[in-house]
PDB file of N, CA and C in Angstrom:
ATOM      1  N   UNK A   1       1.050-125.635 225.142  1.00  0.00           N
ATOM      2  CA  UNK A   1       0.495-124.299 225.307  1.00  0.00           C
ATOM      3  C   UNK A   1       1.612-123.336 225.670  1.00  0.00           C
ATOM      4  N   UNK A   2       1.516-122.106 224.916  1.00  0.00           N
ATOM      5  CA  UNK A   2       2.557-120.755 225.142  1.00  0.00           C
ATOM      6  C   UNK A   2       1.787-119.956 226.396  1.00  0.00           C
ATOM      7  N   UNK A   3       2.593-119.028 226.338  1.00  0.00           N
ATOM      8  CA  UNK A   3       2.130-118.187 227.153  1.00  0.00           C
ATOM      9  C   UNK A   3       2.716-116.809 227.167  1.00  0.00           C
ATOM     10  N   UNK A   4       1.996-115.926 226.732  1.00  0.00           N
ATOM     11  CA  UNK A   4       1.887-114.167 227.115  1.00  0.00           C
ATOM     12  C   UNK A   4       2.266-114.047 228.372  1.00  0.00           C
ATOM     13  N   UNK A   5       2.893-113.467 228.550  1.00  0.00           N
ATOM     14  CA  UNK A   5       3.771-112.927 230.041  1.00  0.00           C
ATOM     15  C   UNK A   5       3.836-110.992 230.321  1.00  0.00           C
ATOM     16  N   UNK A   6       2.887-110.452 231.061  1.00  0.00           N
ATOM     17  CA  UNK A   6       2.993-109.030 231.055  1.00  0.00           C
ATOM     18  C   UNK A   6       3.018-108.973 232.700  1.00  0.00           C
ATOM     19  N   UNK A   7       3.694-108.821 233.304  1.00  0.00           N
ATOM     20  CA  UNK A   7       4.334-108.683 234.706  1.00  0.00           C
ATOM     21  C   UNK A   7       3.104-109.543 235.670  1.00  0.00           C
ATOM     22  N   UNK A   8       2.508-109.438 236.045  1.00  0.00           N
ATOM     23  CA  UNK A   8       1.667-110.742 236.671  1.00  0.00           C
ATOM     24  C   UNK A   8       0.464-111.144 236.107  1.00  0.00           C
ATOM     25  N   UNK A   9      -0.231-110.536 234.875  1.00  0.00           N
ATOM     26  CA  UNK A   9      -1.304-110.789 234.018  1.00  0.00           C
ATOM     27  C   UNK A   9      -0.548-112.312 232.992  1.00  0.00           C
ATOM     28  N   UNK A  10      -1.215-112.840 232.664  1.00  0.00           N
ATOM     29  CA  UNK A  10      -0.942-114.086 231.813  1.00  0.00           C
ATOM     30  C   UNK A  10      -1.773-114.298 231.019  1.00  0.00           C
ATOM     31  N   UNK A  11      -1.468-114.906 229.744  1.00  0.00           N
ATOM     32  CA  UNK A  11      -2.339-115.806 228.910  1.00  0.00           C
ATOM     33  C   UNK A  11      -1.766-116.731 228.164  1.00  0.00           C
ATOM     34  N   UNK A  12      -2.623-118.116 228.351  1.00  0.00           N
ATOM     35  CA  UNK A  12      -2.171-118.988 227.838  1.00  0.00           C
ATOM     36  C   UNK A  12      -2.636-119.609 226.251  1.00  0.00           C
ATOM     37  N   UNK A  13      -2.076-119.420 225.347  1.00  0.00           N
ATOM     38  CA  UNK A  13      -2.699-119.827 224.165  1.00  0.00           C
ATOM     39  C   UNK A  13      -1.765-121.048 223.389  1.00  0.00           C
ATOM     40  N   UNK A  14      -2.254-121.303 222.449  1.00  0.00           N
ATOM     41  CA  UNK A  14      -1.220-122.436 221.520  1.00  0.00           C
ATOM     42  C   UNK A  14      -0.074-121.490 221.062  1.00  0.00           C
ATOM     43  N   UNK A  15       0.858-122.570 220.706  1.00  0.00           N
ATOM     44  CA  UNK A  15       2.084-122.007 220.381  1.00  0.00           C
ATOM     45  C   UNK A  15       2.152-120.807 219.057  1.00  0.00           C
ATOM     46  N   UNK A  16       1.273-121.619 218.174  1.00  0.00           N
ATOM     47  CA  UNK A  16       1.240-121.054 216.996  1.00  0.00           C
ATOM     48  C   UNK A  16       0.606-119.713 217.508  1.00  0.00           C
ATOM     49  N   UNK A  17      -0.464-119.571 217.926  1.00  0.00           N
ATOM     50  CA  UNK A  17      -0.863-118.627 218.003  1.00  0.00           C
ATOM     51  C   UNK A  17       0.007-117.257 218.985  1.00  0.00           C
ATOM     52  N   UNK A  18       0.430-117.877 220.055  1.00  0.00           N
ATOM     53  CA  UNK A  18       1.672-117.127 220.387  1.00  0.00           C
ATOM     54  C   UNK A  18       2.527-116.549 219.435  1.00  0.00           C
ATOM     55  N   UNK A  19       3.023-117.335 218.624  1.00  0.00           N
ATOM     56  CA  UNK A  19       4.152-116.911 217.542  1.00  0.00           C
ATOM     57  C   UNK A  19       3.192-115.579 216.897  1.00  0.00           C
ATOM     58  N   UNK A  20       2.045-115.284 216.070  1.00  0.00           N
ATOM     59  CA  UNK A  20       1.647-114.785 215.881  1.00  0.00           C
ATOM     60  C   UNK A  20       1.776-113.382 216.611  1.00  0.00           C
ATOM     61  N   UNK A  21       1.040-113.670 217.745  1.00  0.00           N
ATOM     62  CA  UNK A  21       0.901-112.167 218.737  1.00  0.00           C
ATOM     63  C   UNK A  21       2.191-111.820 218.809  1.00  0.00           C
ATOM     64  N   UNK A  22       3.328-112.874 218.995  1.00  0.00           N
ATOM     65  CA  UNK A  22       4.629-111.655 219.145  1.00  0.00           C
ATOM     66  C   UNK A  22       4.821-111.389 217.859  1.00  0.00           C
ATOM     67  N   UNK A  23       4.805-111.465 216.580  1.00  0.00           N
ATOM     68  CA  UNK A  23       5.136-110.800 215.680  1.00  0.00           C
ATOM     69  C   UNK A  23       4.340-109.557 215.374  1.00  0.00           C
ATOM     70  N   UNK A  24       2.952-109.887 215.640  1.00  0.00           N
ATOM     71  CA  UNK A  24       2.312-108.800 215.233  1.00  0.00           C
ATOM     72  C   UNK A  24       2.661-107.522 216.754  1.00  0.00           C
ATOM     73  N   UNK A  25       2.408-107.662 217.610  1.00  0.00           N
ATOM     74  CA  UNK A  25       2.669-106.913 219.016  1.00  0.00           C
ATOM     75  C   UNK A  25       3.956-106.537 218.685  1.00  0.00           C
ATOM     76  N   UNK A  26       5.118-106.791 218.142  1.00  0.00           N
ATOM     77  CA  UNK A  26       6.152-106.912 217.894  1.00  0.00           C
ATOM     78  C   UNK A  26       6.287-105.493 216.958  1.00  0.00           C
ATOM     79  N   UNK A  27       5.554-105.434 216.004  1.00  0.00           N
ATOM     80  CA  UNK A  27       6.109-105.068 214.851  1.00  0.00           C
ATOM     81  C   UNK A  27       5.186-103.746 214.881  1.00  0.00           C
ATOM     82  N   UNK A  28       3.884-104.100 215.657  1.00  0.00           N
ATOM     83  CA  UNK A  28       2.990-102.684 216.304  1.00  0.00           C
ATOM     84  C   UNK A  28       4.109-101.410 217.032  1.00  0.00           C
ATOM     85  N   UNK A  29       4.533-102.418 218.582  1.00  0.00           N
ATOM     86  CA  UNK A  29       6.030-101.474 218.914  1.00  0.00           C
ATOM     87  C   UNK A  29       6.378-101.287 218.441  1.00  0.00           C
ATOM     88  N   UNK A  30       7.553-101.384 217.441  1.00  0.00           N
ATOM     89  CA  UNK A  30       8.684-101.410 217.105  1.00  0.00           C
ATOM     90  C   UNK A  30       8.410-100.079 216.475  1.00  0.00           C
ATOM     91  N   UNK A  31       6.757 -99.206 215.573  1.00  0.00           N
ATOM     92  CA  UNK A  31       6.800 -98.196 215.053  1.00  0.00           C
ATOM     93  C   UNK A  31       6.524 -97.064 216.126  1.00  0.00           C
ATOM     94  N   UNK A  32       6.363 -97.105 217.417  1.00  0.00           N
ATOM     95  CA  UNK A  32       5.936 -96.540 218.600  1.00  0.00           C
ATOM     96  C   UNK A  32       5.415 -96.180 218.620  1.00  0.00           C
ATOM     97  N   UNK A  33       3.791 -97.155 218.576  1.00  0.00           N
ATOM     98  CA  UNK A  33       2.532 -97.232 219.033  1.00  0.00           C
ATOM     99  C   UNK A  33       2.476 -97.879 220.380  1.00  0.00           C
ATOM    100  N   UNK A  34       0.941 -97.653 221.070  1.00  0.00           N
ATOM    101  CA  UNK A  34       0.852 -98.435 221.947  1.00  0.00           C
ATOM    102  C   UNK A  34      -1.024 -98.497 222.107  1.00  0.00           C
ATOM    103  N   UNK A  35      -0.938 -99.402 222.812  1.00  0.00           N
ATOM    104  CA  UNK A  35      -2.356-100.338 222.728  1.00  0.00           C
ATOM    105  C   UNK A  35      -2.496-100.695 223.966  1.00  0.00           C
ATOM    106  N   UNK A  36      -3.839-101.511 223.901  1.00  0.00           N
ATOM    107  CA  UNK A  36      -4.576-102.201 224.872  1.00  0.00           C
ATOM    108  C   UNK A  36      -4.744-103.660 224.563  1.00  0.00           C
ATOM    109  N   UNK A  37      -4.154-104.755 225.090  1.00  0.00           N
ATOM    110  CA  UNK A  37      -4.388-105.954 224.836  1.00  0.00           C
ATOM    111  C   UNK A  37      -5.450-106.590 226.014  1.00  0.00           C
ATOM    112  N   UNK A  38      -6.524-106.659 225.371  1.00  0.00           N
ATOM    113  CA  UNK A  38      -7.448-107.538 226.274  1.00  0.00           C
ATOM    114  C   UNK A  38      -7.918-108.884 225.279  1.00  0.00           C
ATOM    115  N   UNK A  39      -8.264-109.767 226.777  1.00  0.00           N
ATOM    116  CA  UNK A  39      -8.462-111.151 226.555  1.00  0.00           C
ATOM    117  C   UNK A  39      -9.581-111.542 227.277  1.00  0.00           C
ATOM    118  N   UNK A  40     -10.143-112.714 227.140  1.00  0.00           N
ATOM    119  CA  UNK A  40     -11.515-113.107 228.216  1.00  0.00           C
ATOM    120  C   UNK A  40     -10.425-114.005 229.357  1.00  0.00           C
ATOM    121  N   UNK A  41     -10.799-114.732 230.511  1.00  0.00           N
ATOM    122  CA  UNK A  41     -10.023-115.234 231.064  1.00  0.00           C
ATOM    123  C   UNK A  41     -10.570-116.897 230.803  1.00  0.00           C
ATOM    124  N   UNK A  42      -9.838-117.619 231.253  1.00  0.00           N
ATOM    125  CA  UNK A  42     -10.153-119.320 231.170  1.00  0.00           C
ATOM    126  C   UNK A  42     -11.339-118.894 232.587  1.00  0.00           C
ATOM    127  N   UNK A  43     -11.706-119.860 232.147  1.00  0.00           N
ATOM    128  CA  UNK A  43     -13.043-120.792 233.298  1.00  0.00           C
ATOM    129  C   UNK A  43     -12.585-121.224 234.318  1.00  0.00           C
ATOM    130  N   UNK A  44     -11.513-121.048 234.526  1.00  0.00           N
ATOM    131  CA  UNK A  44     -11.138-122.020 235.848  1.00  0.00           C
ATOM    132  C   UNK A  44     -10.183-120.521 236.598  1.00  0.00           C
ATOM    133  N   UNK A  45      -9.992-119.485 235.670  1.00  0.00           N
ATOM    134  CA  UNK A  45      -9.553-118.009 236.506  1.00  0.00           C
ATOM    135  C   UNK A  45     -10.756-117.438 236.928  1.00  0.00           C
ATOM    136  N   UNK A  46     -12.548-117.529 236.867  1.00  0.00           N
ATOM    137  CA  UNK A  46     -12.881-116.732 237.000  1.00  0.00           C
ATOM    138  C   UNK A  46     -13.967-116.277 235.620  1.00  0.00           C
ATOM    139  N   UNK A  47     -14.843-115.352 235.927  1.00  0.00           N
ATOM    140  CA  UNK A  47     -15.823-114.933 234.581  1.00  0.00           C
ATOM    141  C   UNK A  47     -14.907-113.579 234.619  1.00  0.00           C
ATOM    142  N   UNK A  48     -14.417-113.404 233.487  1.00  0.00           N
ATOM    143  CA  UNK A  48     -13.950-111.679 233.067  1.00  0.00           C
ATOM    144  C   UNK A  48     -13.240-111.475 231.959  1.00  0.00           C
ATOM    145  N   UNK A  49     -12.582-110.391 232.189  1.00  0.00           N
ATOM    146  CA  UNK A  49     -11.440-110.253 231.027  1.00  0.00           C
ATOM    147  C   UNK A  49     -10.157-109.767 231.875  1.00  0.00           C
ATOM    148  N   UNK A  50      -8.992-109.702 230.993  1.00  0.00           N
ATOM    149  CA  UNK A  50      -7.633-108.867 231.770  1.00  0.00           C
ATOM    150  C   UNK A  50      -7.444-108.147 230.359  1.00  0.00           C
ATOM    151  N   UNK A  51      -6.730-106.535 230.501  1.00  0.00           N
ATOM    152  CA  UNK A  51      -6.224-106.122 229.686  1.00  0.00           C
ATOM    153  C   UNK A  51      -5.435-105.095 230.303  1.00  0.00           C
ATOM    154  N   UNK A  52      -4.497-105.153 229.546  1.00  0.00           N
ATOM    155  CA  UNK A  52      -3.150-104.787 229.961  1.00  0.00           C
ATOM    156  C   UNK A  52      -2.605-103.506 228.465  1.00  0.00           C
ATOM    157  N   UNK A  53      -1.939-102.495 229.100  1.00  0.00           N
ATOM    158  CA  UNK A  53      -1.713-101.151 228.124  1.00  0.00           C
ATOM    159  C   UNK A  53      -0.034-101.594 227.886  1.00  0.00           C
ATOM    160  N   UNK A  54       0.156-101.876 226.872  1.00  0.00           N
ATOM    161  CA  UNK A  54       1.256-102.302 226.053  1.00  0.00           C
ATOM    162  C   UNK A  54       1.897-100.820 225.389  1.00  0.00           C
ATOM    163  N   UNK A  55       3.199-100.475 225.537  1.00  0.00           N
ATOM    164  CA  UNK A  55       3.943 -99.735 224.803  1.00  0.00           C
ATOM    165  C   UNK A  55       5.264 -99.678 224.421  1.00  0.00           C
ATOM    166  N   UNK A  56       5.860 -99.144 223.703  1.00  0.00           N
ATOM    167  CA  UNK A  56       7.405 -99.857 223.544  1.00  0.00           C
ATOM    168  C   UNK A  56       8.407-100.011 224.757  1.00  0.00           C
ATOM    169  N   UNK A  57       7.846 -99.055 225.968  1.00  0.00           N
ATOM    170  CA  UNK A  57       8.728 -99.529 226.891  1.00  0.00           C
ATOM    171  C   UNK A  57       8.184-100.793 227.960  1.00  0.00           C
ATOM    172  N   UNK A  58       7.215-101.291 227.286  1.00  0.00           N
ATOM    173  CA  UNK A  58       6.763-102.678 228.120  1.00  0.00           C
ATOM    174  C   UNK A  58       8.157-103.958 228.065  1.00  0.00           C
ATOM    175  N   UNK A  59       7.635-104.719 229.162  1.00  0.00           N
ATOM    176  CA  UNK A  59       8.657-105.659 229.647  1.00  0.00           C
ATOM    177  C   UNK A  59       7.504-106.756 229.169  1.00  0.00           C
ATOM    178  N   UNK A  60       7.638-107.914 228.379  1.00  0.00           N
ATOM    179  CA  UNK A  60       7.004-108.517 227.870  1.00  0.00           C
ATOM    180  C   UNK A  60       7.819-110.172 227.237  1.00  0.00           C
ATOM    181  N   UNK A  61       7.147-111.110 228.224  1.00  0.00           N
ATOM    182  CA  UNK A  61       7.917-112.134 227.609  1.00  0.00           C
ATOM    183  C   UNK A  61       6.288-113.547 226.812  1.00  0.00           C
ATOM    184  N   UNK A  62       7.129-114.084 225.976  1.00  0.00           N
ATOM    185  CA  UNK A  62       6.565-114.974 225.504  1.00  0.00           C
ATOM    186  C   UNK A  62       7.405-115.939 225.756  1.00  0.00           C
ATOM    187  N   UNK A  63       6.543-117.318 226.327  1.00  0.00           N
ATOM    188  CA  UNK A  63       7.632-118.225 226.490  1.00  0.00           C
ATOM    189  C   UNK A  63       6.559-119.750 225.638  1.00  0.00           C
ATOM    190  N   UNK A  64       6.984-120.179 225.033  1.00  0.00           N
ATOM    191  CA  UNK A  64       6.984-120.931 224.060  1.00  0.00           C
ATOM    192  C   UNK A  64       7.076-122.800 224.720  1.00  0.00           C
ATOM    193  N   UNK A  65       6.538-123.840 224.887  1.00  0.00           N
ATOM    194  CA  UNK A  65       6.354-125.005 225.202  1.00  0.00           C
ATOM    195  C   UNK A  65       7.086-125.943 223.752  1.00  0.00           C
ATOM    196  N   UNK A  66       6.653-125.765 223.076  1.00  0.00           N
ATOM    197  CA  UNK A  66       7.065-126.868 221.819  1.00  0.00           C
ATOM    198  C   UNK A  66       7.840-125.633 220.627  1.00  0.00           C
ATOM    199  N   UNK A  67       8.264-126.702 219.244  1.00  0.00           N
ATOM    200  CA  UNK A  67       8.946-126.269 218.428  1.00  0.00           C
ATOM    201  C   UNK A  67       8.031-125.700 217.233  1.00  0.00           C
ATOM    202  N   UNK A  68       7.177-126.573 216.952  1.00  0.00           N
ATOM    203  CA  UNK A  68       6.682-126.522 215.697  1.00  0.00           C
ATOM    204  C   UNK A  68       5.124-125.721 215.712  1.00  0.00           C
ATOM    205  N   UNK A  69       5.523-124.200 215.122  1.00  0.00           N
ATOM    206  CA  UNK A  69       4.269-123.462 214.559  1.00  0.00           C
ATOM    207  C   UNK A  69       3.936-123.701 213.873  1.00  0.00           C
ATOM    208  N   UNK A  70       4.363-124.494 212.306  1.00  0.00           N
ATOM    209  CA  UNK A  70       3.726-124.511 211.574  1.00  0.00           C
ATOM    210  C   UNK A  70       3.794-123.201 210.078  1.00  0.00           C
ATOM    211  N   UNK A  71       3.018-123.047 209.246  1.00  0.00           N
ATOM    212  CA  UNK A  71       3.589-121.873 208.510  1.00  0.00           C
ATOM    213  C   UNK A  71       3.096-120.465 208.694  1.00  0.00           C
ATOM    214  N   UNK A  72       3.794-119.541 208.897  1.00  0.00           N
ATOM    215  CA  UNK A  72       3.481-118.504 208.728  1.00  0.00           C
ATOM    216  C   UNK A  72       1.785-117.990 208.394  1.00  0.00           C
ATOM    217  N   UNK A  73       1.103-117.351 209.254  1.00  0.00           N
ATOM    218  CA  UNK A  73       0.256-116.985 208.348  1.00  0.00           C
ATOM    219  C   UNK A  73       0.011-115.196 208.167  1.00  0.00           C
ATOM    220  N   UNK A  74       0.519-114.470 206.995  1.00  0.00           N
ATOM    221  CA  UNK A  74       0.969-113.061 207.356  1.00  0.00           C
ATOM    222  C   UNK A  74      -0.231-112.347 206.748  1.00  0.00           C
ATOM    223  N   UNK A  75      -1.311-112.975 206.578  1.00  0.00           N
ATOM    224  CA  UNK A  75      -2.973-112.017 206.316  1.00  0.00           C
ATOM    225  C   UNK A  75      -3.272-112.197 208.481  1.00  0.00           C
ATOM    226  N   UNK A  76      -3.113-112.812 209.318  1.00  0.00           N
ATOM    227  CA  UNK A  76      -3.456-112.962 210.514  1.00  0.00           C
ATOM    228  C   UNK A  76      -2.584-111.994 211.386  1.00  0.00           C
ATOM    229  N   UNK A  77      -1.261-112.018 211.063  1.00  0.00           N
ATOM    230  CA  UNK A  77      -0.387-110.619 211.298  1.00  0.00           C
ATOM    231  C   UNK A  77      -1.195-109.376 211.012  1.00  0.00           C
ATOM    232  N   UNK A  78      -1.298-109.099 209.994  1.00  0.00           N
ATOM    233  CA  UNK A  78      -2.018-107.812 209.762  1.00  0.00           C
ATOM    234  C   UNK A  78      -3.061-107.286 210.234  1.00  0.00           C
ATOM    235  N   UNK A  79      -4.244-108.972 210.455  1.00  0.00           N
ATOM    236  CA  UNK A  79      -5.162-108.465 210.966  1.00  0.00           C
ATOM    237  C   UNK A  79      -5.005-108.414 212.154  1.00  0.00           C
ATOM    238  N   UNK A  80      -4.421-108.809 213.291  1.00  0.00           N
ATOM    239  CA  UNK A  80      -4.115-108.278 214.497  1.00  0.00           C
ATOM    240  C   UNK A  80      -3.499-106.991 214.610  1.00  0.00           C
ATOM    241  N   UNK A  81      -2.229-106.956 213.520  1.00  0.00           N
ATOM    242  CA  UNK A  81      -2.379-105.168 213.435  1.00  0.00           C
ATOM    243  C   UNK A  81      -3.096-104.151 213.638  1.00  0.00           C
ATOM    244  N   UNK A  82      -3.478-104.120 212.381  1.00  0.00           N
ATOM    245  CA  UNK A  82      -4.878-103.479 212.387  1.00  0.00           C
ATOM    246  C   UNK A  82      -5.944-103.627 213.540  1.00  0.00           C
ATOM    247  N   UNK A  83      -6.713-104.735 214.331  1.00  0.00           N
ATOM    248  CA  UNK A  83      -6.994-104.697 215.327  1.00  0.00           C
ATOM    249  C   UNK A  83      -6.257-103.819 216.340  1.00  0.00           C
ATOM    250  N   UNK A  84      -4.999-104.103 216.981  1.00  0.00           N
ATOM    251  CA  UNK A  84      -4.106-103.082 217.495  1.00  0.00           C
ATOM    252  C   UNK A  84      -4.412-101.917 217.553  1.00  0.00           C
ATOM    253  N   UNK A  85      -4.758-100.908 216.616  1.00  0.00           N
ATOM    254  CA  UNK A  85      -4.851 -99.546 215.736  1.00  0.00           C
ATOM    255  C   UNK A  85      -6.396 -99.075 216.553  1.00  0.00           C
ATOM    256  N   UNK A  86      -7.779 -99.910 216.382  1.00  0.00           N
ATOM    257  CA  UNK A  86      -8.798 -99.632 216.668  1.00  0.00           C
ATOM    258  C   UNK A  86      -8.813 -99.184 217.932  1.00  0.00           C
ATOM    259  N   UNK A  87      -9.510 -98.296 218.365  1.00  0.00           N
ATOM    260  CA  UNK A  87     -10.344 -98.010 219.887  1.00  0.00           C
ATOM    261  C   UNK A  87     -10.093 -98.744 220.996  1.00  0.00           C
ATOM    262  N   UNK A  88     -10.995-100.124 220.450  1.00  0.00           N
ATOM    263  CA  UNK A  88     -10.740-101.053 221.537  1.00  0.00           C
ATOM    264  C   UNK A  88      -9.487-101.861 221.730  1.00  0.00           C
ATOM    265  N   UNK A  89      -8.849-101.856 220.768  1.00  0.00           N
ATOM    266  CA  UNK A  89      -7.342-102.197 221.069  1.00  0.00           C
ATOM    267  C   UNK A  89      -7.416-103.521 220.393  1.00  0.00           C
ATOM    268  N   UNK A  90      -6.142-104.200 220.532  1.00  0.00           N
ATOM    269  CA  UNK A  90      -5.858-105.543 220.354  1.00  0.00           C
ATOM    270  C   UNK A  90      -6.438-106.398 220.938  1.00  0.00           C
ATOM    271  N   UNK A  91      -7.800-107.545 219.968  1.00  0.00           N
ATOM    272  CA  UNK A  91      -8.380-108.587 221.135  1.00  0.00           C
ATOM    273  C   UNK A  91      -7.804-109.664 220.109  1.00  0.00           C
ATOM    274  N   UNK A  92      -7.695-110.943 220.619  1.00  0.00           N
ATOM    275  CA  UNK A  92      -7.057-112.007 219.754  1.00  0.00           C
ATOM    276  C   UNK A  92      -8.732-112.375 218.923  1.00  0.00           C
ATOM    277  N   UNK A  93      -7.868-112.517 217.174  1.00  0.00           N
ATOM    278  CA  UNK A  93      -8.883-112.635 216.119  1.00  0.00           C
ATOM    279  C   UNK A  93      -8.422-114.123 215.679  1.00  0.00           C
ATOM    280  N   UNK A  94      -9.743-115.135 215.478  1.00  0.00           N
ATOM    281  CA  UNK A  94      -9.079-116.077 215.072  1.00  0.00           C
ATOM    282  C   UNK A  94      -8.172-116.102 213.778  1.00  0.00           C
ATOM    283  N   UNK A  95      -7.684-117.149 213.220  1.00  0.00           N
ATOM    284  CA  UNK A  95      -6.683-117.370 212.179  1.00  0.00           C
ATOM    285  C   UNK A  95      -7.572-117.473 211.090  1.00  0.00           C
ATOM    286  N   UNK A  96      -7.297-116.531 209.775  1.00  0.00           N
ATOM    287  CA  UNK A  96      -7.988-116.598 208.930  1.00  0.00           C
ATOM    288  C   UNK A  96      -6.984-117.743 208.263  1.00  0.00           C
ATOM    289  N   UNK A  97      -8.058-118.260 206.631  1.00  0.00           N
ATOM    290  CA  UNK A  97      -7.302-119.624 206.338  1.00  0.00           C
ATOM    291  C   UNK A  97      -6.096-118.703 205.846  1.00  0.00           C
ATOM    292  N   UNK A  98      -4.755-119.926 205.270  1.00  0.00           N
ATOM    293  CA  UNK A  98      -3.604-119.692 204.935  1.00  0.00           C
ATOM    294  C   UNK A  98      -4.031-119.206 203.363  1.00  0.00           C
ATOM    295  N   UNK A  99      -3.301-118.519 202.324  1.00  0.00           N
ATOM    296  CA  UNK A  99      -3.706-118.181 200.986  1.00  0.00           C
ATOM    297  C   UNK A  99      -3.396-119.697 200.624  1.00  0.00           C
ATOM    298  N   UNK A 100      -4.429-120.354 199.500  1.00  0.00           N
ATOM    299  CA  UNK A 100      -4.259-120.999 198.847  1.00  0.00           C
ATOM    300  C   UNK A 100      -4.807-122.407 199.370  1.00  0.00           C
ATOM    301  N   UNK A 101      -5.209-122.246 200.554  1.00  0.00           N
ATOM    302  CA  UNK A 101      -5.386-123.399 201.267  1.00  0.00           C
ATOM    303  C   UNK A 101      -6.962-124.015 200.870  1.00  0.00           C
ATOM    304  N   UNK A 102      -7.512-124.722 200.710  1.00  0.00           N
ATOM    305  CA  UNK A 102      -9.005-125.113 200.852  1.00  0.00           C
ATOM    306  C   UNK A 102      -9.792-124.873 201.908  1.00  0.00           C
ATOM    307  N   UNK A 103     -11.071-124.232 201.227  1.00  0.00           N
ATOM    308  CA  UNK A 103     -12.362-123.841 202.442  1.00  0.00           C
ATOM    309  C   UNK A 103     -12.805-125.000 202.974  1.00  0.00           C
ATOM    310  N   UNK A 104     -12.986-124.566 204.332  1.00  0.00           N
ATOM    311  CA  UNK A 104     -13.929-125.907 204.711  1.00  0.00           C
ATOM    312  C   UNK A 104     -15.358-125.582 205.129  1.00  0.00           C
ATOM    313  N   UNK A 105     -16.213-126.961 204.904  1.00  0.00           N
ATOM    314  CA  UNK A 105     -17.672-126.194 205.173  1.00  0.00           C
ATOM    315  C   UNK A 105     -17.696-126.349 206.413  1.00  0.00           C
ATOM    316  N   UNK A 106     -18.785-125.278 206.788  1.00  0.00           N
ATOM    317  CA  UNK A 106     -19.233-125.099 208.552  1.00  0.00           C
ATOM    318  C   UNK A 106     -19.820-124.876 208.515  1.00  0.00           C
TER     319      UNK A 106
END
């Protein structure tokens, strides 16, 4: 498990999915925007959410547990983008499939 780092707020997610948020959060800054990143909290912090106002002069670390993300998925970039952009800000969207990959039933 990774972890989102915004001065004493935290979140812990899989790596891959880490890799994700910093590219997309990444690449949101970098055009100097800024947002609202909210999350629900784990079960064992508590019933709520944390959200935290992100802008290019945020101090922001991701720190990473293992090596392997896995491939790219850059339709899940975007759509966190775009999430980013809305009202309510950036909430984590699951991973849509990879292009080309097989549906699975559910």
């Amino acid at each position: 498990m990774g972890k989102f780092i915004y001065g004493d707020a935290s979140l812990r997610v899989d790596d891959r999915t880490l890799w994700h948020l910093e590219l997309s959060i990444g690449a949101v800054l970098a055009v100097g925007d800024s947002f609202h990143f909210t999350w629900r909290e784990d079960v064992s912090a508590g019933i709520g959410r944390t959200s935290v106002w992100l802008s290019p002069m945020s101090r922001l670390r991701y720190r990473y547990k293992g090596g392997d993300r896995g491939a790219l998925n850059r339709e899940w970039i975007k759509a966190l983008m775009v999430q980013a952009g809305k009202r309510e800000g950036l909430v984590l969207l699951p991973e849509p499939p990879l292009p080309g990959a097989p549906e699975l039933d559910r």
